[in-house]
C-alpha atoms as a PDB file:
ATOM      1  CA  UNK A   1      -9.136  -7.462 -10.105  1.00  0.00           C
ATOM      2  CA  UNK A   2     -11.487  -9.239  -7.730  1.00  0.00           C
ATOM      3  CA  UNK A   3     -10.593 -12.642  -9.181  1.00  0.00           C
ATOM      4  CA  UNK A   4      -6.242 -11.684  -8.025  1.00  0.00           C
ATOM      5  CA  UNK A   5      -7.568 -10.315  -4.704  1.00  0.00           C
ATOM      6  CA  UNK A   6      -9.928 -13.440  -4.300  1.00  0.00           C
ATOM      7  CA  UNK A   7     -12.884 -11.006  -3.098  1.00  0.00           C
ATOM      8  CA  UNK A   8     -16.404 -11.089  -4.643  1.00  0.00           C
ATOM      9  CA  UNK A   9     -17.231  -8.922  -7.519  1.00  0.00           C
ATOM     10  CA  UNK A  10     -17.975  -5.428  -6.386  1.00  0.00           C
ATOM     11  CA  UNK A  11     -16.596  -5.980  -3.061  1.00  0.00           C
ATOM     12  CA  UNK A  12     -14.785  -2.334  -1.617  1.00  0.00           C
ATOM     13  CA  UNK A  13     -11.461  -2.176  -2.385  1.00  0.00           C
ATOM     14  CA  UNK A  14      -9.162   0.416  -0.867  1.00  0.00           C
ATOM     15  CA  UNK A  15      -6.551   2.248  -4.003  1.00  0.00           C
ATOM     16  CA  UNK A  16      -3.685   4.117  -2.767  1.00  0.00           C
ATOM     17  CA  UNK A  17      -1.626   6.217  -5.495  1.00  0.00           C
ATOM     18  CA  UNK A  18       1.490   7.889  -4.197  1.00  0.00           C
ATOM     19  CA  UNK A  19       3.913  10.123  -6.088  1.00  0.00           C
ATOM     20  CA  UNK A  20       7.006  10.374  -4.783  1.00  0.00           C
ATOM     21  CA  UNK A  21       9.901  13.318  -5.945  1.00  0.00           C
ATOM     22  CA  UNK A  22      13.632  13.435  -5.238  1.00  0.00           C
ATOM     23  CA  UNK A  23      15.336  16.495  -3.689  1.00  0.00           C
ATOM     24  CA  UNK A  24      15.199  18.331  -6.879  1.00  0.00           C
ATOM     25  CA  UNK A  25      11.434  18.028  -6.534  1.00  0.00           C
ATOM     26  CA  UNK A  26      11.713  15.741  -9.829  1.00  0.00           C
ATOM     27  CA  UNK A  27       8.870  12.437  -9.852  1.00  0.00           C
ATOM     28  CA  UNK A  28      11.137   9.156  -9.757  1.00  0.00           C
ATOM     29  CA  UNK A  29       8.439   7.058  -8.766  1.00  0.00           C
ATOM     30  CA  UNK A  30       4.759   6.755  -8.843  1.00  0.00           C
ATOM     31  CA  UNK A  31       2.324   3.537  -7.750  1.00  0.00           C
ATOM     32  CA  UNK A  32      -0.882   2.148  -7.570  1.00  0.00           C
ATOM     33  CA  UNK A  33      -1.594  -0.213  -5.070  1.00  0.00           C
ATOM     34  CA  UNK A  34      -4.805  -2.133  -4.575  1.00  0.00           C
ATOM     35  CA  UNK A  35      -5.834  -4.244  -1.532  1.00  0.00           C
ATOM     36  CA  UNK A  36      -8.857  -5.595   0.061  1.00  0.00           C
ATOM     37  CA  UNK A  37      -9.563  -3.670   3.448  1.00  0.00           C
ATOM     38  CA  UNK A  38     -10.676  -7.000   5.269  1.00  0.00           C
ATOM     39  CA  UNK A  39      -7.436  -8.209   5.364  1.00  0.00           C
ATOM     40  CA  UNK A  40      -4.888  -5.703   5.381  1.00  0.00           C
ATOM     41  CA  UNK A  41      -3.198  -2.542   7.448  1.00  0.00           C
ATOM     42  CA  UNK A  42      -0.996   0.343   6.829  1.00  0.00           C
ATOM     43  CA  UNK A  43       1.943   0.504   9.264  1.00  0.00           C
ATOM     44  CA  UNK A  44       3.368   3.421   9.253  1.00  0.00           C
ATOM     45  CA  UNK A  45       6.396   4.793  11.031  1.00  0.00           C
ATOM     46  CA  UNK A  46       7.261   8.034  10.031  1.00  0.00           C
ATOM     47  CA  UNK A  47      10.134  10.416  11.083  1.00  0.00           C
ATOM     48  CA  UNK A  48      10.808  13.750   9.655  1.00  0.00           C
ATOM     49  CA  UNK A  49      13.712  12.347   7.856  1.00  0.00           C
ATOM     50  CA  UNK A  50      11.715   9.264   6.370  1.00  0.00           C
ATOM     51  CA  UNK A  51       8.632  11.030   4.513  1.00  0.00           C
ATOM     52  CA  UNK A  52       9.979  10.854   1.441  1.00  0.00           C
ATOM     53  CA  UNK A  53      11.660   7.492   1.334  1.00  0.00           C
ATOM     54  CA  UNK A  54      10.300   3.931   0.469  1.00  0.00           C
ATOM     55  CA  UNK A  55      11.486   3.175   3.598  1.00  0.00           C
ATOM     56  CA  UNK A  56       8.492   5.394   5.673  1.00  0.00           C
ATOM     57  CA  UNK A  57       5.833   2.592   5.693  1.00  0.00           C
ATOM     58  CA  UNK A  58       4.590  -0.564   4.792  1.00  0.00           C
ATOM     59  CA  UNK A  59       1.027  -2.478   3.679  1.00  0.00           C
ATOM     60  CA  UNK A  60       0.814  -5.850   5.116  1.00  0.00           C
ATOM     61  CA  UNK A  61      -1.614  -8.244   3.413  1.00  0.00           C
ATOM     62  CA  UNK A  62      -2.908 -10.658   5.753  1.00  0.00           C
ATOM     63  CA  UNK A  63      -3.550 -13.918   4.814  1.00  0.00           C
ATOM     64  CA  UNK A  64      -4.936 -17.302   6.337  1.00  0.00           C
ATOM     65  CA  UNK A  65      -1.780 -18.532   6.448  1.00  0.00           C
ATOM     66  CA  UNK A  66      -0.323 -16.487   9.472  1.00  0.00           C
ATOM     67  CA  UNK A  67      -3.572 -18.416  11.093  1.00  0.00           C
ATOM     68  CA  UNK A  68      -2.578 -21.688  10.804  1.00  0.00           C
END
């Protein structure tokens, strides 16, 4: 993992697992994610409506590249 995230062995890593159901309360989806707090952010924008959707946040990686 630390070799795909380019980090140092050992270095903190931040895991977020999230479940997510459809109206009939029935899993449809469920994910891992695995990122390097140094360089990335939750944005979150979250309306009542929107808690349950794929659409009710985002992680954004940042790279070098938005640097240059």
């Amino acid at each position: 993992m630390a070799g795909l995230l380019k980090v140092e062995m050992g270095a903190p890593l931040v895991r977020i697992v999230r479940l997510m159901h459809n109206r009939r309360k029935q899993p449809v989806q469920y994910i891992t994610i695995t990122f390097t707090g140094e360089r990335s952010r939750i944005l979150m924008d979250l309306t009542a409506e929107a808690v349950n959707t794929t659409g009710a946040g985002q992680i954004v990686h940042d790279t070098d590249d938005h640097l240059a």
